[in-house]
C-alpha atoms as a PDB file:
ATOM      1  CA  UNK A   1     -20.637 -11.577  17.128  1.00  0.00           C
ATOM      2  CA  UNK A   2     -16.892 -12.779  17.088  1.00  0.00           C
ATOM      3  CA  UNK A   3     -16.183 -11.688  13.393  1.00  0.00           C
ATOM      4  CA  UNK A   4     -17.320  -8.623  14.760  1.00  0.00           C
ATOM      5  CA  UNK A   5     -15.768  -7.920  17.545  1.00  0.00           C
ATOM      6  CA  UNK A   6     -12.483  -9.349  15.359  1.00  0.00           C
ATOM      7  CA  UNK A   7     -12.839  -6.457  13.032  1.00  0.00           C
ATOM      8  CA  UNK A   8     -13.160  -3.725  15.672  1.00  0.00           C
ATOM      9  CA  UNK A   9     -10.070  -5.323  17.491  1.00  0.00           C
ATOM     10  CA  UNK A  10      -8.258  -4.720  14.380  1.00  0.00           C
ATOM     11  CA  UNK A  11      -9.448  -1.336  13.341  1.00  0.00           C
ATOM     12  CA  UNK A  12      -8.471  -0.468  16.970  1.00  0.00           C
ATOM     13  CA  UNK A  13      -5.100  -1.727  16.273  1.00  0.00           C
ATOM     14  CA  UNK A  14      -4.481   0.690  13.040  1.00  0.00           C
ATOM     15  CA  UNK A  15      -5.913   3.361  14.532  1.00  0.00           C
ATOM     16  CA  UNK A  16      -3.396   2.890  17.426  1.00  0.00           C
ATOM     17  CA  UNK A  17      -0.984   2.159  14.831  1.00  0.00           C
ATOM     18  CA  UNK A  18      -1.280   5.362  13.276  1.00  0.00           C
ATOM     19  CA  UNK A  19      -1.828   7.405  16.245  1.00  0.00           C
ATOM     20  CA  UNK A  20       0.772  10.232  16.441  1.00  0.00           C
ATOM     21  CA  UNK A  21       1.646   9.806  12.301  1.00  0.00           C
ATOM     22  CA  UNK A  22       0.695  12.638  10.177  1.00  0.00           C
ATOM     23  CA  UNK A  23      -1.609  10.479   8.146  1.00  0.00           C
ATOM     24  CA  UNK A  24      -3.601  10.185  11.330  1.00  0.00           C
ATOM     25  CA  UNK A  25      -5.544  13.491  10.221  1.00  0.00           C
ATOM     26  CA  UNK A  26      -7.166  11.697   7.514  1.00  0.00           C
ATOM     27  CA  UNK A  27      -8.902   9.076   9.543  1.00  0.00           C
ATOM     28  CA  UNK A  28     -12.554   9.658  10.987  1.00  0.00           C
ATOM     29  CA  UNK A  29     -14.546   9.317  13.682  1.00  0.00           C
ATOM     30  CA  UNK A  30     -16.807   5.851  12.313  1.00  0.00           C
ATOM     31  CA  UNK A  31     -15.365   2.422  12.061  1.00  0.00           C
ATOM     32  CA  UNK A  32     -16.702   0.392  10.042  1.00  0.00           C
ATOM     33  CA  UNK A  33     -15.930  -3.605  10.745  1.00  0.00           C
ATOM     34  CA  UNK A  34     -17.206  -5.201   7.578  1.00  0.00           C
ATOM     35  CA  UNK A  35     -17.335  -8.869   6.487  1.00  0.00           C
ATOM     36  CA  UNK A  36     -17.086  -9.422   2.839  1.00  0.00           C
ATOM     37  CA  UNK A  37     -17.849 -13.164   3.175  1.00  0.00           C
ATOM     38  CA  UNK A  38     -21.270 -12.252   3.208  1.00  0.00           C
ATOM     39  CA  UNK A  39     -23.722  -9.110   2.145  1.00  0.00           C
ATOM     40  CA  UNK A  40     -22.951  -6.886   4.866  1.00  0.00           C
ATOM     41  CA  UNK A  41     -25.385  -4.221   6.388  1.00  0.00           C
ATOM     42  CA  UNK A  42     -22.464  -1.962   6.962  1.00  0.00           C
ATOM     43  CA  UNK A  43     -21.189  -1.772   3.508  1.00  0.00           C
ATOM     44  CA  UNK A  44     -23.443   0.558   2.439  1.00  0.00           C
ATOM     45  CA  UNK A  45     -23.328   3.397   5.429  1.00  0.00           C
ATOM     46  CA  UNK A  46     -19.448   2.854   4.457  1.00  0.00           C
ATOM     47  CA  UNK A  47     -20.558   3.988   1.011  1.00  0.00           C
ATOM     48  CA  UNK A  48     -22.749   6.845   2.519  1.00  0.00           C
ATOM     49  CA  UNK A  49     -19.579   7.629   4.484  1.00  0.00           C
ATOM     50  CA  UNK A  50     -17.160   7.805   1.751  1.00  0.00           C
ATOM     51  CA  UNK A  51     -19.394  10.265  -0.511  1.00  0.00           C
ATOM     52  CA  UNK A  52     -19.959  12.236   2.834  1.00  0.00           C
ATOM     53  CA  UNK A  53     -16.780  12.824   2.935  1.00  0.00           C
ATOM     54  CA  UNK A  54     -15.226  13.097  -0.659  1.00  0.00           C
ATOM     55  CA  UNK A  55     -17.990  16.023  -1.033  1.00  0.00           C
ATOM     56  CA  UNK A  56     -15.803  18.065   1.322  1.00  0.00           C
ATOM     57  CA  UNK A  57     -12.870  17.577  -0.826  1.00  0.00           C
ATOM     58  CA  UNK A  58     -11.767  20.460  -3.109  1.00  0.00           C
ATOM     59  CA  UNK A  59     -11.808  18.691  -6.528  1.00  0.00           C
ATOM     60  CA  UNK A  60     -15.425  17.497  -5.893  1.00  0.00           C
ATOM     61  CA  UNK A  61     -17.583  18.868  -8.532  1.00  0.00           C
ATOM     62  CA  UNK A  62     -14.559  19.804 -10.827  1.00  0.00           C
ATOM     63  CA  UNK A  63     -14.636  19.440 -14.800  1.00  0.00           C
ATOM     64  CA  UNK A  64     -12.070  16.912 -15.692  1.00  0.00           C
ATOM     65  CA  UNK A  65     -10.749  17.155 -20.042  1.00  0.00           C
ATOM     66  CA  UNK A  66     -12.095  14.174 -22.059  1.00  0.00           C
ATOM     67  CA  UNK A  67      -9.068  13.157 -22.674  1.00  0.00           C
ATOM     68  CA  UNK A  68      -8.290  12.510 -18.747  1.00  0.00           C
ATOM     69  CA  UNK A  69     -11.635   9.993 -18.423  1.00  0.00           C
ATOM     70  CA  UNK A  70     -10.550   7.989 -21.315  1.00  0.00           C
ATOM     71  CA  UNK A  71      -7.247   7.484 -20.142  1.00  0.00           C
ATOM     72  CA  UNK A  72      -8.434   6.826 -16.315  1.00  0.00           C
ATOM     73  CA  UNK A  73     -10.504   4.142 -17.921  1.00  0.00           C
ATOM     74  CA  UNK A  74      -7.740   2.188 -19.615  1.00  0.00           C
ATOM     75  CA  UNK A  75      -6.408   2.194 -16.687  1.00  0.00           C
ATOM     76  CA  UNK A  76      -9.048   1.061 -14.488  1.00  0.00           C
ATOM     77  CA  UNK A  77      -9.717  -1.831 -17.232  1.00  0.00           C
ATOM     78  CA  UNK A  78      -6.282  -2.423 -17.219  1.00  0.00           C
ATOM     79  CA  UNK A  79      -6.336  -2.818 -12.910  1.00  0.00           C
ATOM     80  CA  UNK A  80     -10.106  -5.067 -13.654  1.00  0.00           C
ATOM     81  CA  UNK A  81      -7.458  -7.843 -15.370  1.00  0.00           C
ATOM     82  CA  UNK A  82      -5.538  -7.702 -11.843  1.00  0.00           C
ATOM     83  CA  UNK A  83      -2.624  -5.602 -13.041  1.00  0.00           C
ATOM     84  CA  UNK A  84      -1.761  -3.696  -9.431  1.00  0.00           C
ATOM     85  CA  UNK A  85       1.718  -2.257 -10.762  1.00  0.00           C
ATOM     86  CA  UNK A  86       2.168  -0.384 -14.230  1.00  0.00           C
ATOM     87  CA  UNK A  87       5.035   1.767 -15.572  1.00  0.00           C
ATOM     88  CA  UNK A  88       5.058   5.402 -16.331  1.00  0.00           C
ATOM     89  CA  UNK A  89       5.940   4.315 -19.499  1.00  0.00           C
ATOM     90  CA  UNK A  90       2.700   2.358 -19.909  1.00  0.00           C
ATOM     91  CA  UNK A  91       0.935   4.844 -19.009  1.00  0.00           C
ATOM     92  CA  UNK A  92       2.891   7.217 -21.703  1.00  0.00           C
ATOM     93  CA  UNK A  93       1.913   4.277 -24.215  1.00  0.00           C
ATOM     94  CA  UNK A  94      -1.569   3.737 -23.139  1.00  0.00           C
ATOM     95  CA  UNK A  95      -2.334   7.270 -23.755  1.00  0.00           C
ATOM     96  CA  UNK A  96      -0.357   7.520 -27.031  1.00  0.00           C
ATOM     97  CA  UNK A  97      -2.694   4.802 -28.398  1.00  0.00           C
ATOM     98  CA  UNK A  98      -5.483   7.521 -27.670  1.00  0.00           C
ATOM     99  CA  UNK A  99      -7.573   9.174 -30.436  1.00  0.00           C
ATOM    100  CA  UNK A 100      -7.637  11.939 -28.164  1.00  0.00           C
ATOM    101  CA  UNK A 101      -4.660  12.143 -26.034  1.00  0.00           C
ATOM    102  CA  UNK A 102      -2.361  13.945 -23.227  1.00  0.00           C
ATOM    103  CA  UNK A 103       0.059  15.955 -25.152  1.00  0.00           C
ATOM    104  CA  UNK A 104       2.404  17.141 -22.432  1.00  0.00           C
ATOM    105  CA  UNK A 105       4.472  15.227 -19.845  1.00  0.00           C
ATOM    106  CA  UNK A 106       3.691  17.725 -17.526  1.00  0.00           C
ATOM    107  CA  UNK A 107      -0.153  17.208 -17.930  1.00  0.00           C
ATOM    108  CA  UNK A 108       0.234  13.810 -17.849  1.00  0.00           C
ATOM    109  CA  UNK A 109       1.983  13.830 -14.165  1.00  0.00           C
ATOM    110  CA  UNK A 110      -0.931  16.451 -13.239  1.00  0.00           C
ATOM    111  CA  UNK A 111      -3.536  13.723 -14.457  1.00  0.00           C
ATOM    112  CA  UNK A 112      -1.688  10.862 -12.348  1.00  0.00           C
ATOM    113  CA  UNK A 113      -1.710  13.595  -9.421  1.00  0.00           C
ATOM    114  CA  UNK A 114      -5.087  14.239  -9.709  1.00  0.00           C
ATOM    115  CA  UNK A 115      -5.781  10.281  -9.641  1.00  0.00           C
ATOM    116  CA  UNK A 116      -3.554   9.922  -6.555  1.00  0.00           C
ATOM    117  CA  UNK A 117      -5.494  12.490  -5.001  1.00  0.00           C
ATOM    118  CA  UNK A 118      -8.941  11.500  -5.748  1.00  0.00           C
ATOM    119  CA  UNK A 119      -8.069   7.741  -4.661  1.00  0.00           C
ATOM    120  CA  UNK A 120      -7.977   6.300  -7.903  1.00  0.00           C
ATOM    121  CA  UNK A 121      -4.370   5.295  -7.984  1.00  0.00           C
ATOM    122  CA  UNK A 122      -1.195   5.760  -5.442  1.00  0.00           C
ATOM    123  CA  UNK A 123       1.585   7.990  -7.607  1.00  0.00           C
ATOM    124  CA  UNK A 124       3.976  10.474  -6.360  1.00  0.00           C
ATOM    125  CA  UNK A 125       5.503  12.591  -8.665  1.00  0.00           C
ATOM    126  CA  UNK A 126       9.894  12.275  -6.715  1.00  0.00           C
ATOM    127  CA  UNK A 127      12.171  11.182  -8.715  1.00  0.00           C
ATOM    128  CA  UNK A 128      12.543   7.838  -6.720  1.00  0.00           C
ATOM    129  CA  UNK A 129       8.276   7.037  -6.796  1.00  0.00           C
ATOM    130  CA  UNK A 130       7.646   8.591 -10.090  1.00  0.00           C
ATOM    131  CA  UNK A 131       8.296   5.596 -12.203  1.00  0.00           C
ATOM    132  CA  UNK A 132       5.703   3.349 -11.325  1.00  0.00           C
ATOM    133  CA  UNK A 133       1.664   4.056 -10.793  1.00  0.00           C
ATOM    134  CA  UNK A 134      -0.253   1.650  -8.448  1.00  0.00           C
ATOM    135  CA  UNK A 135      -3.250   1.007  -9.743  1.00  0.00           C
ATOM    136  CA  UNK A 136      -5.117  -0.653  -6.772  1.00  0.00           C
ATOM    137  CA  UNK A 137      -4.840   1.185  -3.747  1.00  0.00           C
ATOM    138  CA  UNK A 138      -6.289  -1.798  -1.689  1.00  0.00           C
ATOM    139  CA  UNK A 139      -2.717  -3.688  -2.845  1.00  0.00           C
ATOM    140  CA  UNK A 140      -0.865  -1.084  -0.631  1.00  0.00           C
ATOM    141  CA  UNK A 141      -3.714  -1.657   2.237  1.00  0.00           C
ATOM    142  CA  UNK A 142      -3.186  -5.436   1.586  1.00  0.00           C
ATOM    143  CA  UNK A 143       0.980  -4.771   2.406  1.00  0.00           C
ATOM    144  CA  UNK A 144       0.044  -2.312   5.384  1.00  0.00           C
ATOM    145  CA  UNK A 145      -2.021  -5.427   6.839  1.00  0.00           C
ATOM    146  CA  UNK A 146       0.140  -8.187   6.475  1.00  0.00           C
ATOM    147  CA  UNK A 147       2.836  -6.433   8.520  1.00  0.00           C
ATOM    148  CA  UNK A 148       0.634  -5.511  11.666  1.00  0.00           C
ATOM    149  CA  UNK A 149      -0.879  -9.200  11.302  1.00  0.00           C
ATOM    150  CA  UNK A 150       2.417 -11.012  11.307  1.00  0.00           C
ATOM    151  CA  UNK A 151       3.269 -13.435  13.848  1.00  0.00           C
ATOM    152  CA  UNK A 152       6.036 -13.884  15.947  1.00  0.00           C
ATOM    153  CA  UNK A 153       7.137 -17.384  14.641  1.00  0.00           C
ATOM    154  CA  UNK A 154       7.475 -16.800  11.085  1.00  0.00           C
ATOM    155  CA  UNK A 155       9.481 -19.442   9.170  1.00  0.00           C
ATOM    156  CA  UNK A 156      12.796 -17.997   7.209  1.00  0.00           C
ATOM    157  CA  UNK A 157      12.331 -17.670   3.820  1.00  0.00           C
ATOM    158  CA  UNK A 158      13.328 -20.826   1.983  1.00  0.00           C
ATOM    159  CA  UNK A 159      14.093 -19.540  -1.599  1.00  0.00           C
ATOM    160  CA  UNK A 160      16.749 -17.311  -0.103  1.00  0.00           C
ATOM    161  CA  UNK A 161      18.053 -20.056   2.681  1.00  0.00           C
ATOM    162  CA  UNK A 162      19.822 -22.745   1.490  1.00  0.00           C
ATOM    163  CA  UNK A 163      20.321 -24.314   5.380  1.00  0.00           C
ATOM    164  CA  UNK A 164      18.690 -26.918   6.532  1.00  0.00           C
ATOM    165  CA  UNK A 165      16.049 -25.941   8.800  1.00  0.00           C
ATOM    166  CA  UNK A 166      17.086 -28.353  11.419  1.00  0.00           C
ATOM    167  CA  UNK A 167      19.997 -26.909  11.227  1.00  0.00           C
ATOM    168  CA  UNK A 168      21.640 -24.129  13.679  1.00  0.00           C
ATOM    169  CA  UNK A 169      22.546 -21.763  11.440  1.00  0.00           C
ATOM    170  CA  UNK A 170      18.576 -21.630  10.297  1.00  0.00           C
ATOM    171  CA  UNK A 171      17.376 -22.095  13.933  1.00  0.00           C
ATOM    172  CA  UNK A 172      20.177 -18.675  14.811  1.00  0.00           C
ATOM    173  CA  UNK A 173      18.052 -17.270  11.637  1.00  0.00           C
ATOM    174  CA  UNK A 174      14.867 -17.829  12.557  1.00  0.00           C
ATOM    175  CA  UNK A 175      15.577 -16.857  16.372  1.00  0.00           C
ATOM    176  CA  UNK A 176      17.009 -13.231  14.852  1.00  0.00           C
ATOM    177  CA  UNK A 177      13.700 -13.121  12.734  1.00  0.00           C
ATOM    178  CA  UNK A 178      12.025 -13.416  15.738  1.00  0.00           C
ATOM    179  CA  UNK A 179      13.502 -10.808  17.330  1.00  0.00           C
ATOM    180  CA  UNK A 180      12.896  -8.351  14.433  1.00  0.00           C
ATOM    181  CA  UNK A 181       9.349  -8.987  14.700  1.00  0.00           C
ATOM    182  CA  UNK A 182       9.294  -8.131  18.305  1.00  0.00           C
ATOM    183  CA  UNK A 183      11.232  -5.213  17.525  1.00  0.00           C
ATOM    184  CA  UNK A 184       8.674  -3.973  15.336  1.00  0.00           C
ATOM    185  CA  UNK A 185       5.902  -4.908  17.434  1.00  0.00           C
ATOM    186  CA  UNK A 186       7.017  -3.294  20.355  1.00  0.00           C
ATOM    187  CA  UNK A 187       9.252  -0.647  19.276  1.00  0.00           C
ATOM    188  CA  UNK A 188       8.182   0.259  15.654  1.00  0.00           C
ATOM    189  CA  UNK A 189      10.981  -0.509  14.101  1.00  0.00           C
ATOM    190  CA  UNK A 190      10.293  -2.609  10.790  1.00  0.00           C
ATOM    191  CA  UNK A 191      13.850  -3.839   8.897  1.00  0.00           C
ATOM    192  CA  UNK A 192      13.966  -5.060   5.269  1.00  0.00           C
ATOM    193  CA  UNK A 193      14.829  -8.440   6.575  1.00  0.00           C
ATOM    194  CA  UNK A 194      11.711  -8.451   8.186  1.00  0.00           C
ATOM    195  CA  UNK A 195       9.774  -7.092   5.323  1.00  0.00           C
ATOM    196  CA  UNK A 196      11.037 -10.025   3.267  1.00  0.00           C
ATOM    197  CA  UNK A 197       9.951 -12.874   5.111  1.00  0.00           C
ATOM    198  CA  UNK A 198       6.211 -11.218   5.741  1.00  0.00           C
ATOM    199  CA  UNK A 199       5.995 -10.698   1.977  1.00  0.00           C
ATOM    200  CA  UNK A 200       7.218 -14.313   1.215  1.00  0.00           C
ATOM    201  CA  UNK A 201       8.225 -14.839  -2.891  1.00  0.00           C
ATOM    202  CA  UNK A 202       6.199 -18.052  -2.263  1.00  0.00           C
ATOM    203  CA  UNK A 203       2.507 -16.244  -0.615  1.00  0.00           C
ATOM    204  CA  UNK A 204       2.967 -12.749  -2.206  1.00  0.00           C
ATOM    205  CA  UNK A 205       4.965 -12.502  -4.912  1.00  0.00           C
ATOM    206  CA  UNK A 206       3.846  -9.151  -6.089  1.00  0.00           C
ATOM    207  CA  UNK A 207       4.524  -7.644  -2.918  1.00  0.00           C
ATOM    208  CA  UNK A 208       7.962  -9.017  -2.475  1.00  0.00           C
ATOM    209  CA  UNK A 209       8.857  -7.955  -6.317  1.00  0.00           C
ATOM    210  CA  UNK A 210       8.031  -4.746  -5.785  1.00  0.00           C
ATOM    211  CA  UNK A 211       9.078  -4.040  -1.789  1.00  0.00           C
ATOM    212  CA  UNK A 212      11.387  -1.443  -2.005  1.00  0.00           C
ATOM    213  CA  UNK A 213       8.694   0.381  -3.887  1.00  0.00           C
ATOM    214  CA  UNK A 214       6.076  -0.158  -1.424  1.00  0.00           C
ATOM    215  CA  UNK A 215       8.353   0.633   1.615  1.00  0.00           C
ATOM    216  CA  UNK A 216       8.939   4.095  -0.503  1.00  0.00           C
ATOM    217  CA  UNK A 217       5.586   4.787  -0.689  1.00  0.00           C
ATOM    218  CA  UNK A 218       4.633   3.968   3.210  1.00  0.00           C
ATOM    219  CA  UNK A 219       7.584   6.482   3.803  1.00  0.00           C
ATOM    220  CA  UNK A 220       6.195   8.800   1.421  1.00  0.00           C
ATOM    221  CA  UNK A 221       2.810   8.468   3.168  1.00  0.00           C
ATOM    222  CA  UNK A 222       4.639   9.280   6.789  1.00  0.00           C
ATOM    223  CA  UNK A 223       3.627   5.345   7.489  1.00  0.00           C
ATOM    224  CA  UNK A 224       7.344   4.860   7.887  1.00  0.00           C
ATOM    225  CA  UNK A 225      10.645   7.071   8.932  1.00  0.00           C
ATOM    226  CA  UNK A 226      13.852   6.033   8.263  1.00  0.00           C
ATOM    227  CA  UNK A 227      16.626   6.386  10.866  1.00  0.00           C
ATOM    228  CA  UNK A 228      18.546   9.090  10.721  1.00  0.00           C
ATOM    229  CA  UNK A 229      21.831   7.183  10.595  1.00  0.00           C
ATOM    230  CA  UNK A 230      20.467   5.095   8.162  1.00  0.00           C
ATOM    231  CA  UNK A 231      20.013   8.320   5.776  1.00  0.00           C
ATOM    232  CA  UNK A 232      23.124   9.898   6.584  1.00  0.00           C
ATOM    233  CA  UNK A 233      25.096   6.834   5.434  1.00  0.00           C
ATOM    234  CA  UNK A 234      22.842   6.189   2.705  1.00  0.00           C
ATOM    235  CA  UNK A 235      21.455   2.609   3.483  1.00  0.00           C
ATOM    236  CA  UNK A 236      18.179   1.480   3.626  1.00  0.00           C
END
């Protein structure tokens, strides 16, 4: 049906999306076009899918120390009240209020790694990631899909434009927005600009609170690349 064919348009536009990235070694071969408006036959061969192939991982099986489970489940309550974002530091506190707790910074940033790595959370341990744990993973999938859904006529955004939009000074800015998007579209190349008005303070004010962070991360995940000028000179 359309919703259908809709989702395997889209999963063919990741996968293209992601085609020649390093990350591209972690998809697989099944696609799996799912609608969560209703009770979906697919859902559960995506399960069957997903224990397929965490089974093959090399932590499956593995012990983890009591004091690891507790603390993963304050955290996942923590995520069940719609916290996406936390703080090292909030992790450091959650686990202080422990009766049986992580004693070591060191073990701690080996229990957050061991998190990222099972899927439970998004943490890297660099100095410019380490600071903050995401908690939902689908928030960062959320991001990753409102940038290859955006649309070529997006509006400036009004909390940081004080023109008119009748104006030409907002018509100039929404003409160069324009162009940005094509940019990325057709050549890849995604600017903060354009970032901002896609994750709109007014639509998704997580997202644009924490965008520098989640830019980071999609260049941490080989999503993104800066230019090399760009690095040289130190700008973003």
């Amino acid at each position: 049906d359309y919703r259908r064919e809709h989702g395997q348009r889209y999963l063919t536009e990741i996968r293209t999306f992601l085609k020649d990235k390093p990350t591209a070694v972690h998809l697989v071969d099944d696609n799996f076009a799912i609608d969560n408006t209703v009770l979906d036959s697919k859902l559960e061969e995506l399960k069957k899918k997903i224990v397929e192939v965490a089974s093959h991982q090399p932590y499956w099986g593995e012990q983890i120390p009591t004091r690891w489970f507790l603390l993963e489940q304050k955290l996942m309550r923590l995520r069940d009240t719609g916290v996406k974002v936390v703080s090292r530091s909030t992790v450091e506190n959650l686990n202080k209020k422990g009766t049986v707790r992580i004693e070591k910074s060191e073990e701690l940033d080996l229990f957050l790694r061991y998190l990222h790595e099972t899927g439970t959370v998004i943490y890297f341990s660099i100095e410019v990631l380490r600071d903050n744990v995401v908690l939902d993973p689908r928030w960062m999938i959320d991001a990753l899909k409102l940038l290859i859904n955006a649309q070529p006529n997006l509006p400036v955004n009004s909390a940081d434009n004080n023109t008119e939009s009748s104006s030409p000074a907002a018509s100039d800015a929404d003409s160069d927005i324009t162009q940005k998007w094509l940019d990325f579209k057709e050549k890849g190349i995604l600017t903060v600009e354009l970032a901002d008005v896609i994750w709109t303070k007014e639509k998704h004010p997580d997202l644009h609170k924490r965008k520098d962070h989640i830019l980071r991360i999609m260049e941490q995940l080989n999503i993104l690349a800066r230019p090399r000028s760009f690095n040289e000179m130190g700008e973003k």
